[in-house]
Protein backbone atom coordinates (compact mmCIF):
# COMPACT_ATOMS: atom_id res chain seq x y z
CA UNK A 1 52.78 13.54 -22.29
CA UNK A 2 51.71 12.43 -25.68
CA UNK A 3 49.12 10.30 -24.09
CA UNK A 4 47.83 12.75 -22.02
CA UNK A 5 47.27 15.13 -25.29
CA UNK A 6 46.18 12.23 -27.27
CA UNK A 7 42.91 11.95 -24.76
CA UNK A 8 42.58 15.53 -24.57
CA UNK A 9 42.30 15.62 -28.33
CA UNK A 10 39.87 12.97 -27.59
CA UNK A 11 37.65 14.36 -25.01
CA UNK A 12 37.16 18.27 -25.89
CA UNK A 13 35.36 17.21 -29.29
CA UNK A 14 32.91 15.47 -27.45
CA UNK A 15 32.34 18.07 -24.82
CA UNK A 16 32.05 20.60 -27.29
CA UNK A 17 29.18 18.32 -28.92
CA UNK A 18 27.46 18.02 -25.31
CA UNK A 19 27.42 21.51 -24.98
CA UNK A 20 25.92 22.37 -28.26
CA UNK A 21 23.50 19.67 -27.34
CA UNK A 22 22.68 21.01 -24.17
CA UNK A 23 22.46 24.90 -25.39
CA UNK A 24 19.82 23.93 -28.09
CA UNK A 25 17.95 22.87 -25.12
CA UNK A 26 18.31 25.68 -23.39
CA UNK A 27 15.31 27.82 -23.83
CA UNK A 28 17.25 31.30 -23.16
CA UNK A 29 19.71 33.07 -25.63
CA UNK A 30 22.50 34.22 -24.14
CA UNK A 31 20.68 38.09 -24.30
CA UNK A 32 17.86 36.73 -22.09
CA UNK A 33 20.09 34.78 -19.43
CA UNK A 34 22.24 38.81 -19.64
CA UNK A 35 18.67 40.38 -19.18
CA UNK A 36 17.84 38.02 -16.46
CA UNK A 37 20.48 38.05 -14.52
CA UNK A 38 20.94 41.62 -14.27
CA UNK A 39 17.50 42.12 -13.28
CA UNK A 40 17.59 39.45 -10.89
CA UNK A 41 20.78 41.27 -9.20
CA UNK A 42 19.56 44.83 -9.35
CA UNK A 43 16.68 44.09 -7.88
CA UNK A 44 18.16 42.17 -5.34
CA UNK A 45 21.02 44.92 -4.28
CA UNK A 46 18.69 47.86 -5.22
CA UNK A 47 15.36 46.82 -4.87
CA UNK A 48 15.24 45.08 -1.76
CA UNK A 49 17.95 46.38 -0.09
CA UNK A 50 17.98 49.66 -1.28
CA UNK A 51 14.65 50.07 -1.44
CA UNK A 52 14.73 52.11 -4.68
CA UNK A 53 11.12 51.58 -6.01
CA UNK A 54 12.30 53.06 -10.08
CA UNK A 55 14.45 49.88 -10.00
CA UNK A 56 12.58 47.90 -8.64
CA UNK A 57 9.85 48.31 -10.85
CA UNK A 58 12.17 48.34 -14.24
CA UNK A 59 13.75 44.73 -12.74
CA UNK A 60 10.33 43.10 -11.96
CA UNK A 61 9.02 44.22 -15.57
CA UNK A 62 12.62 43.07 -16.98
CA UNK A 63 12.19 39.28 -15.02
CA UNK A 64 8.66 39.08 -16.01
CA UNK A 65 9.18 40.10 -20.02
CA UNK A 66 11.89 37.64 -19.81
CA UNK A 67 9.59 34.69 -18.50
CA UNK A 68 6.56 35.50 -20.66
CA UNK A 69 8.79 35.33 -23.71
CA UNK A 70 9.99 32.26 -22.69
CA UNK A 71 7.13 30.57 -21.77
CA UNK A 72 5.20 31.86 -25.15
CA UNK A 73 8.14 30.55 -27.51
CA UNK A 74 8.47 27.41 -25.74
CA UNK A 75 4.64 26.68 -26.24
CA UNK A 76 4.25 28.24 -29.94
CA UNK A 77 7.81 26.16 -30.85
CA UNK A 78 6.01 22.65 -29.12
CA UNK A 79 2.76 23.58 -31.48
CA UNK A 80 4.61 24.63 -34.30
CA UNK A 81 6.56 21.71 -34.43
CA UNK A 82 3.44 19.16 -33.85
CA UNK A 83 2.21 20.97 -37.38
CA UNK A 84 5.23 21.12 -39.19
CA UNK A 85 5.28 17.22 -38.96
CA UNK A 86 3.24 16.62 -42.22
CA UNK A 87 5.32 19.09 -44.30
CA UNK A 88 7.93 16.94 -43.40
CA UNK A 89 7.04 13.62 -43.69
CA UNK A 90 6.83 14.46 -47.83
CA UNK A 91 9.77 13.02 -49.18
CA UNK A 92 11.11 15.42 -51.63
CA UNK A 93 12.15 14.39 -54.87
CA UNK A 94 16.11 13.75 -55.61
CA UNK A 95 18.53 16.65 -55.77
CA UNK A 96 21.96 16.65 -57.57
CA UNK A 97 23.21 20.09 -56.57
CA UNK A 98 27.15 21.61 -57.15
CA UNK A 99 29.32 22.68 -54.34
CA UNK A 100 29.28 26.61 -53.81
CA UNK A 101 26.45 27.13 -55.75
CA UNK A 102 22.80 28.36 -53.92
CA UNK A 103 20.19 26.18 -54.89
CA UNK A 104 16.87 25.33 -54.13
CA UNK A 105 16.15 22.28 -52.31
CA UNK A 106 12.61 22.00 -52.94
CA UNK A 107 11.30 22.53 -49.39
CA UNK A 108 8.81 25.01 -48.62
CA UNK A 109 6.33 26.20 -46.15
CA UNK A 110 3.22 28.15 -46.00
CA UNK A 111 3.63 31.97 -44.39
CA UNK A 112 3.60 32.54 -40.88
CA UNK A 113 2.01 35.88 -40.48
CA UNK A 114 0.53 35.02 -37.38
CA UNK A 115 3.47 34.30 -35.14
CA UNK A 116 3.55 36.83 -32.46
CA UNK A 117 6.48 38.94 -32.41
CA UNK A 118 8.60 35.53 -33.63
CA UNK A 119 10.84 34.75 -36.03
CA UNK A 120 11.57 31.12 -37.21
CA UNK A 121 14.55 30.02 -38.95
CA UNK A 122 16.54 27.09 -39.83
CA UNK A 123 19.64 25.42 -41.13
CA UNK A 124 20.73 22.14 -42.88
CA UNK A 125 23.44 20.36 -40.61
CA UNK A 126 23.16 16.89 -42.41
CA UNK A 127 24.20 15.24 -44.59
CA UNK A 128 26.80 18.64 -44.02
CA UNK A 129 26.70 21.31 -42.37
CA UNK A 130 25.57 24.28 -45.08
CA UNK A 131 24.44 27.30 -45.46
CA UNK A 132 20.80 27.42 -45.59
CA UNK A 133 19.58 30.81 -46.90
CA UNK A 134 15.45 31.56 -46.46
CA UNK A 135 13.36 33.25 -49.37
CA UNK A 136 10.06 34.85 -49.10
CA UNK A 137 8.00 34.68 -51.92
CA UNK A 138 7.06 38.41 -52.07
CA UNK A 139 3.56 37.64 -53.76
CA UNK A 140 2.33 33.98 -51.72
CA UNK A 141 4.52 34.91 -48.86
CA UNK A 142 5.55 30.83 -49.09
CA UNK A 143 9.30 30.20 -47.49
CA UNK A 144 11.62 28.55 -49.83
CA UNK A 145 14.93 27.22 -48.92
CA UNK A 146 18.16 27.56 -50.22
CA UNK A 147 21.45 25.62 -49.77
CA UNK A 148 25.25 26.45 -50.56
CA UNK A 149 27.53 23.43 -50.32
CA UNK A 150 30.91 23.96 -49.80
CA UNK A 151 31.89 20.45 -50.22
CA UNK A 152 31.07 17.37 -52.01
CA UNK A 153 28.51 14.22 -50.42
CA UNK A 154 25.64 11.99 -51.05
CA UNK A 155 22.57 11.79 -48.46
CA UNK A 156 19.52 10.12 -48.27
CA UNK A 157 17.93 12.79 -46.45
CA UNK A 158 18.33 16.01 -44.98
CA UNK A 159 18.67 16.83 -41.20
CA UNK A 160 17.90 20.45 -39.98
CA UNK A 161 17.79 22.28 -36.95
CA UNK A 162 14.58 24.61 -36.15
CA UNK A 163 14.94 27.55 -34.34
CA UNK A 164 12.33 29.76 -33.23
CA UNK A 165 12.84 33.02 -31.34
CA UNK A 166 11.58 36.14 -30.55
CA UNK A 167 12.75 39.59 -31.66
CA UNK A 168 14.40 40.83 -28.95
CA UNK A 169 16.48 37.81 -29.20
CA UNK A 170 15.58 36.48 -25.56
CA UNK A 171 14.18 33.16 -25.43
CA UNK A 172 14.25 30.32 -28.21
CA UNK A 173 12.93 27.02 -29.05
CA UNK A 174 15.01 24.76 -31.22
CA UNK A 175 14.30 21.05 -32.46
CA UNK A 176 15.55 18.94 -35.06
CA UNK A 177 13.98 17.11 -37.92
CA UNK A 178 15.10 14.33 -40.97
CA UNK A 179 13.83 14.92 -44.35
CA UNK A 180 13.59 12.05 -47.03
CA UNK A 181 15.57 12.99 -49.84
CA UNK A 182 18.42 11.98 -52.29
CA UNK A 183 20.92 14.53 -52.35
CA UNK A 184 23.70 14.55 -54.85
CA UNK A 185 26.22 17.05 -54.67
CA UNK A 186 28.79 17.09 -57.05
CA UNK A 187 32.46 19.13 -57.02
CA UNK A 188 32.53 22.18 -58.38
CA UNK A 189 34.78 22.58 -61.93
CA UNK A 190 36.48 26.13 -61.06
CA UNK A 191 37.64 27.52 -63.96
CA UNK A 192 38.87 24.29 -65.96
CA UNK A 193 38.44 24.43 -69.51
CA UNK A 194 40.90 22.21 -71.16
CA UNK A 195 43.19 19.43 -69.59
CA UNK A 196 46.12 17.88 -71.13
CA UNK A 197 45.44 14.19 -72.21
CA UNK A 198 44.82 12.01 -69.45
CA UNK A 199 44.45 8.20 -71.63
CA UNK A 200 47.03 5.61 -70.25
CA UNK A 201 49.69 4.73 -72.03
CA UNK A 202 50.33 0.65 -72.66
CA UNK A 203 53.93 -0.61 -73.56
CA UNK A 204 54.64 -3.65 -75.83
CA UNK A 205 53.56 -2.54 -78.86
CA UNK A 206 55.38 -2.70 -82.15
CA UNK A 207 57.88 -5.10 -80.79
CA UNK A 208 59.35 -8.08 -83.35
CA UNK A 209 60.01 -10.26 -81.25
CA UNK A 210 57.50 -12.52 -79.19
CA UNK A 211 59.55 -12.48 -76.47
CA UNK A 212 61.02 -9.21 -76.25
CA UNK A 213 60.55 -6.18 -73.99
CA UNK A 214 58.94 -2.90 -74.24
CA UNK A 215 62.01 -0.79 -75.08
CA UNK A 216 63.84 0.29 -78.20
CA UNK A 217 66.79 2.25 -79.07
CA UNK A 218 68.67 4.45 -76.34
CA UNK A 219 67.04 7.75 -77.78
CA UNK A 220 65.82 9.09 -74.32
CA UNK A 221 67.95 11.64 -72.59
CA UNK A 222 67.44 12.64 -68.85
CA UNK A 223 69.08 13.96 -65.89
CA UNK A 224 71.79 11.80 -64.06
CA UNK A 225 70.14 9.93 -60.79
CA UNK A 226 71.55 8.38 -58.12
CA UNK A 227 71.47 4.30 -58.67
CA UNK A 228 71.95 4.97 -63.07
CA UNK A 229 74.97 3.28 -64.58
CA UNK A 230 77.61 4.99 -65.47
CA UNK A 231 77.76 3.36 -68.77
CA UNK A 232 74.72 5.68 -69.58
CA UNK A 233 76.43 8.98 -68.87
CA UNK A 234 76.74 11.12 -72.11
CA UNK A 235 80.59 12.23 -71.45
CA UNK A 236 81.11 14.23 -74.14
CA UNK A 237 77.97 16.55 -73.03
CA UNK A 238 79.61 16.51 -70.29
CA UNK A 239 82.80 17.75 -71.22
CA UNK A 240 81.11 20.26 -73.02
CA UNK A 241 78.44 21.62 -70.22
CA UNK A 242 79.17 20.40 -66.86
CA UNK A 243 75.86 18.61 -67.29
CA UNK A 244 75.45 14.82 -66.11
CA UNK A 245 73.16 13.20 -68.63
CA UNK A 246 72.12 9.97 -69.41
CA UNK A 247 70.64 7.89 -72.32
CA UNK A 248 67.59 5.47 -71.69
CA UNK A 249 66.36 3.21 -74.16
CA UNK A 250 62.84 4.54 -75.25
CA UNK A 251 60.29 2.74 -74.44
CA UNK A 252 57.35 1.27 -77.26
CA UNK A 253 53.73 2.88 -75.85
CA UNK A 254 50.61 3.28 -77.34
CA UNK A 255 47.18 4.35 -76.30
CA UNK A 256 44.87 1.52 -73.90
CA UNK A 257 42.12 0.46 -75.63
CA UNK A 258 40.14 1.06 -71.92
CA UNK A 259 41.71 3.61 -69.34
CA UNK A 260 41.62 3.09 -65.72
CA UNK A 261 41.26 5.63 -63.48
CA UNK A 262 41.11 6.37 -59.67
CA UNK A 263 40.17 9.10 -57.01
CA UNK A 264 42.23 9.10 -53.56
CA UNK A 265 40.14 10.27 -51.02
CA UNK A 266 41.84 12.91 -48.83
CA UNK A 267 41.07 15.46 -46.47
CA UNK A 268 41.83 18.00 -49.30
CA UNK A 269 40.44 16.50 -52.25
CA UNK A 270 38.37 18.40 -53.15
CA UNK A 271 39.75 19.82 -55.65
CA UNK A 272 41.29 16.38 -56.95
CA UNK A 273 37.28 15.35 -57.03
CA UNK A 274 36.31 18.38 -59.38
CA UNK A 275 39.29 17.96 -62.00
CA UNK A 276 38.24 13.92 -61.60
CA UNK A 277 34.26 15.38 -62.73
CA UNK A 278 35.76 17.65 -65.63
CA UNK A 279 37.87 14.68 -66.95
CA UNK A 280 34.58 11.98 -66.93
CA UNK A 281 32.15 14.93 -68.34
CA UNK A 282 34.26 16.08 -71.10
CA UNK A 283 35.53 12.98 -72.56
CA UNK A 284 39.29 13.06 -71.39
CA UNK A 285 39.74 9.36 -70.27
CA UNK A 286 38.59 8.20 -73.93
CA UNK A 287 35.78 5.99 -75.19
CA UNK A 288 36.54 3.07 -72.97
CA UNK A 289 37.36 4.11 -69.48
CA UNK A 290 36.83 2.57 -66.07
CA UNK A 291 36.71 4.62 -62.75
CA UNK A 292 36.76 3.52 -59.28
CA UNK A 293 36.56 6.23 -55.76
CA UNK A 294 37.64 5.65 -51.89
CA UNK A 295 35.11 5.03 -50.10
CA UNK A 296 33.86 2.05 -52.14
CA UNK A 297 34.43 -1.10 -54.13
CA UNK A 298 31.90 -0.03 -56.84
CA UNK A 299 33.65 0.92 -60.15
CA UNK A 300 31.51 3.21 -62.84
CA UNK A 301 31.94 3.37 -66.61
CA UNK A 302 29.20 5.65 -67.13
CA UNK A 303 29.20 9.85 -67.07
CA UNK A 304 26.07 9.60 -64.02
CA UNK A 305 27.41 6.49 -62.45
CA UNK A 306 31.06 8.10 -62.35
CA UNK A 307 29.51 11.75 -60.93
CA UNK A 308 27.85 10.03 -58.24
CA UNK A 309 31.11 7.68 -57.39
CA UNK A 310 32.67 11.30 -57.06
CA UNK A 311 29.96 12.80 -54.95
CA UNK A 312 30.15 9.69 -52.77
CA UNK A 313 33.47 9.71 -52.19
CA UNK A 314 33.67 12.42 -49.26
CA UNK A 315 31.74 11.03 -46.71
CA UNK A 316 31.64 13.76 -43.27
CA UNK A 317 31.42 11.54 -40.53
CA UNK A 318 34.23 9.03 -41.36
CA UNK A 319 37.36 8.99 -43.23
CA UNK A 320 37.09 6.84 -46.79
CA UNK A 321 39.28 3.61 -46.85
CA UNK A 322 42.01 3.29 -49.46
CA UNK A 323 41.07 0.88 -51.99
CA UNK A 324 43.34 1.68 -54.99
CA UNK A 325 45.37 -1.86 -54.43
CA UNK A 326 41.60 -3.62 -54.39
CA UNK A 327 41.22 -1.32 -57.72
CA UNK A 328 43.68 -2.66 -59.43
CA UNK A 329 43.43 -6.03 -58.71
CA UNK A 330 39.93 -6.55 -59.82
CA UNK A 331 40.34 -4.94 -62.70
CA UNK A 332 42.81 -7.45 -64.91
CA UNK A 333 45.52 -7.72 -62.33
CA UNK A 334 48.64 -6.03 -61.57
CA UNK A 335 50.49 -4.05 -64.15
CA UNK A 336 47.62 -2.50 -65.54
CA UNK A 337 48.11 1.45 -66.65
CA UNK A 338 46.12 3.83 -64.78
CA UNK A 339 45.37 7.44 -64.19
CA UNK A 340 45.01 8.61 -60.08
CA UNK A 341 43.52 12.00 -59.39
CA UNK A 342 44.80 13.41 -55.92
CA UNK A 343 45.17 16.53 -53.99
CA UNK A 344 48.82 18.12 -54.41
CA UNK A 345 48.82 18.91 -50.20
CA UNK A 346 51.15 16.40 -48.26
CA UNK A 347 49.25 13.53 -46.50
CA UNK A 348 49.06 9.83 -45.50
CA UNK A 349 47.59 9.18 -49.11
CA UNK A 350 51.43 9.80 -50.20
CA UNK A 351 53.16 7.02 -48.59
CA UNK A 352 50.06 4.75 -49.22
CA UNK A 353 50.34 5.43 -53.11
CA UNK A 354 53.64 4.81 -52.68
CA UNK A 355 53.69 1.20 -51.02
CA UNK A 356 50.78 1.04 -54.14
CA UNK A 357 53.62 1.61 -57.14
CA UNK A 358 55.90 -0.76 -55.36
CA UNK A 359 53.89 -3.44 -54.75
CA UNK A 360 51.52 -2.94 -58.28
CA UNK A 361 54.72 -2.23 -60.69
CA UNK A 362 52.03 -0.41 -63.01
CA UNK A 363 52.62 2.50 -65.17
CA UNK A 364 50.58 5.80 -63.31
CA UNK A 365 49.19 9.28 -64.10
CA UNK A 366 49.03 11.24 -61.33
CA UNK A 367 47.16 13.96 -61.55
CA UNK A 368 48.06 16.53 -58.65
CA UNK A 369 44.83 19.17 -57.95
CA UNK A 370 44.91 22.37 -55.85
CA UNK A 371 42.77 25.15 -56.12
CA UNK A 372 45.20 28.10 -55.28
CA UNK A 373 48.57 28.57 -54.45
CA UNK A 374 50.46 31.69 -53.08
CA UNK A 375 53.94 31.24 -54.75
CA UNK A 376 55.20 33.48 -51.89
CA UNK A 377 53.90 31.64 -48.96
CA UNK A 378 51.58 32.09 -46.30
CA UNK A 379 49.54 35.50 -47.07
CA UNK A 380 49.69 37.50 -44.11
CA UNK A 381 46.79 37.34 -41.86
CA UNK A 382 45.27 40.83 -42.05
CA UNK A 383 44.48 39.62 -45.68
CA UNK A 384 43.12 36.49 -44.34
CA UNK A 385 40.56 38.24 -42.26
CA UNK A 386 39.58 40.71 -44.67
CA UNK A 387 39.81 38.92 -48.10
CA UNK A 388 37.12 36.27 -48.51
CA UNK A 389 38.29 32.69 -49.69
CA UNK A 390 36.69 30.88 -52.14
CA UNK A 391 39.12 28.04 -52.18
CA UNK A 392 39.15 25.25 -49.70
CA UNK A 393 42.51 25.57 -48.94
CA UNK A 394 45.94 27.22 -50.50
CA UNK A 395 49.22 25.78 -50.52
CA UNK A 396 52.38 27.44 -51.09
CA UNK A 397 54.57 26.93 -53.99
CA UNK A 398 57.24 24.56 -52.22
CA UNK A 399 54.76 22.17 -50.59
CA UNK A 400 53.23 21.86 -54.22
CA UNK A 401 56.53 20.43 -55.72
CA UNK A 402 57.86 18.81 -53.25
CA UNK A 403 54.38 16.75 -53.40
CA UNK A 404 54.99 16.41 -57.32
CA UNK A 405 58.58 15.81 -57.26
CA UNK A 406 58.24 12.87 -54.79
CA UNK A 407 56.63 11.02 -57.81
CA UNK A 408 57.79 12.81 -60.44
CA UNK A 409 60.59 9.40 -60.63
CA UNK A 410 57.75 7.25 -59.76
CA UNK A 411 55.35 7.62 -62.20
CA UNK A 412 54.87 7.73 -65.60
CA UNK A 413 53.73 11.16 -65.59
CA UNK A 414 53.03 13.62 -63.09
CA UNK A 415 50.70 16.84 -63.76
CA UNK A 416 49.49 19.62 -61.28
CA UNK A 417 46.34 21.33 -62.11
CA UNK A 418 44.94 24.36 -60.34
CA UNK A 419 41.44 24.34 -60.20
CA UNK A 420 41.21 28.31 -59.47
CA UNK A 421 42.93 29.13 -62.60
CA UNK A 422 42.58 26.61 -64.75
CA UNK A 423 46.37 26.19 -65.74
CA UNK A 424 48.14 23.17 -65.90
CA UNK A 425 52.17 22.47 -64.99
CA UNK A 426 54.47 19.69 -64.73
CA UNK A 427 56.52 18.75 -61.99
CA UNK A 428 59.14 20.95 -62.21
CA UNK A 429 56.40 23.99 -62.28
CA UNK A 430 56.15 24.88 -66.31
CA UNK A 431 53.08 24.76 -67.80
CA UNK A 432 51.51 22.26 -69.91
């Protein structure tokens, strides 16, 4: 049974990708194949059989609007198309654009006042599919295009689809084109503003000894966990409260002299990817810092290089590879401190970090990114449907920590940020 839903799964995307293919072919809307086929049957039923010359004449002029429409789009969408060749072939100079943001693109075209009764249009489906919004110019008349991304990429050009119709919405011409042009399009910040510090913390400082280790003094006091020895247990506090406790010897850190970074790559990361931008632009991973993305092997220690490592990341077609392991062992070897910027929803990036901390032994910061949560759950879905959504995606309160508390043991640190709001919180949900 599995196997049988595993091809389905398979199959209907690729159908559904034939059929688009096929119905930008098509050279009817789905109002003009209504149109004709109605006409068609009434004056089949009525005006033959019948003999009812009012329909018969209001089904012949419906048929032949229907054809002339078609055939005069189809021929002014070949021409138009043959002219629009050389606007295209300009390569337009590089774009780095942010995600939910309109912006110009830098593509224009010369009015059209002359098309008859037509209306041309067209969208950006590559390197994403976006929003493509058309501007007049109200004085040249020139068209000037528009994009809203609602996610992060890098292209090298821009793929659209050209539609032209008429205005009764009957017949329609579309074709696709490429575009030379380096598009950058970073995350979008939200509403951070600050962000607690995110440098890496070394051990083995301050130590006499040569040969010593990293810890001091049992002045740390935590919770009881399963697998700590029972010497540790504080028994007096817990005579006193009920309360297991434990004292840990406290460990020597200091600040790296150069902080390492990383960005998972998920399928809801975006957020993750802005708080990653915020923390490069403003100066939060120090003087010295070193980032590296999914997606590639390429490491940036440089504000523009980092930004487009970001933008990069995300790639539409295919899934980014995990490369934190190939990170961290290029970069001085194992057991090197490092901050990882992730999204807080539950995915196979967990239990591949995971097999990462085992097999690395290195001190992480893991910084968990959202950008809304509904502490209450789901929201129900009339508010769905009527409520716009900004955010990529929301997770509820429990999925949050159980994300954060999975490594709260793990890590060095664990902090969840929500891009929406700006706020910062620990693992065990107070703020920072």
């Amino acid at each position: 049974m599995s196997t049988v839903t595993q091809s389905l799964r398979n199959v209907l995307p690729n159908i559904g990708d034939r059929w688009r293919g096929m119905s930008r072919r098509f050279p009817l809307h789905g109002n003009g194949v209504i149109v004709l086929l109605l006409a068609l049957a009434a004056l089949h039923l009525f005006g033959y059989q019948r003999m009812d010359l009012v329909v018969f004449a209001l089904a012949v002029c419906a048929v032949t609007i229907v054809l002339i429409t078609m055939v005069l789009v189809f021929g002014t969408g070949i021409w138009l198309r043959h002219r629009l060749q050389a606007e295209l072939a300009r390569p337009l100079p590089g774009r780095e654009l942010e995600a939910g943001y309109a912006a110009a693109t830098g593509f224009e075209l010369p009015a059209m006042p002359w098309l008859p009764l037509m209306e041309l249009r067209w969208q950006v489906v590559s390197p994403d599919n976006m929003p493509t919004r058309i501007h007049q110019d109200e004085n040249s008349g020139r068209l000037t295009e528009f994009i809203t991304p609602p996610r992060r990429c890098r292209g090298e050009s821009l793929q659209r689809d050209f539609t032209l119709s008429d205005v009764l919405g009957l017949a329609r011409f579309t074709w696709r084109t490429r575009q030379q042009v380096r598009l950058t399009i970073l995350p979008r910040t939200g509403k951070l503003q600050q962000l607690p510090a995110l440098r890496t913390m070394d051990a083995a400082d301050g130590i006499p000894g040569q040969t010593g280790t990293p810890v001091g003094d049992r002045m740390d006091i935590r919770r009881y966990a399963a697998g700590d020895s029972v010497r540790d247990i504080m028994w007096r506090v817990y005579a006193r409260t009920r309360h297991l406790n434990v004292r840990l010897p406290e460990k020597s850190l200091f600040h790296s002299d150069r902080t390492l970074a990383y960005l998972i790559a998920d399928a809801n990361d975006e957020a993750a990817a802005g708080v990653a931008r915020f923390a490069v632009e403003n100066g939060l991973l120090g003087e010295n810092w070193l980032l590296g993305c999914d997606g590639s092997q390429e490491t940036a220690n440089t504000v523009t290089r980092a930004t487009t490592l970001i933008a990069g990341s995300r790639r539409p077609q295919q899934p980014p590879g995990y490369g934190l392991d190939h990170f961290m062992e290029s970069n001085q070897g194992a057991g090197n401190a490092c901050v990882v910027f992730a999204s807080a929803h539950q995915g196979p990036w967990c239990q591949a970090f995971l097999d990462t901390i085992n097999r690395q032994k290195s001190p992480f910061t893991l910084v968990l990114a959202t950008d809304a949560f509904d502490s209450d759950g789901q929201r129900p879905w009339w508010q769905a449907m009527l409520m716009a959504d900004k955010a990529d995606s929301h997770y509820d309160k429990d999925s949050l920590q159980s994300v954060s508390r999975l490594f709260a043991k793990r890590c060095e640190r664990v902090i969840v940020i929500d891009r929406d709001s700006g706020q910062s919180f620990d693992p065990y949900w107070k703020k920072v």
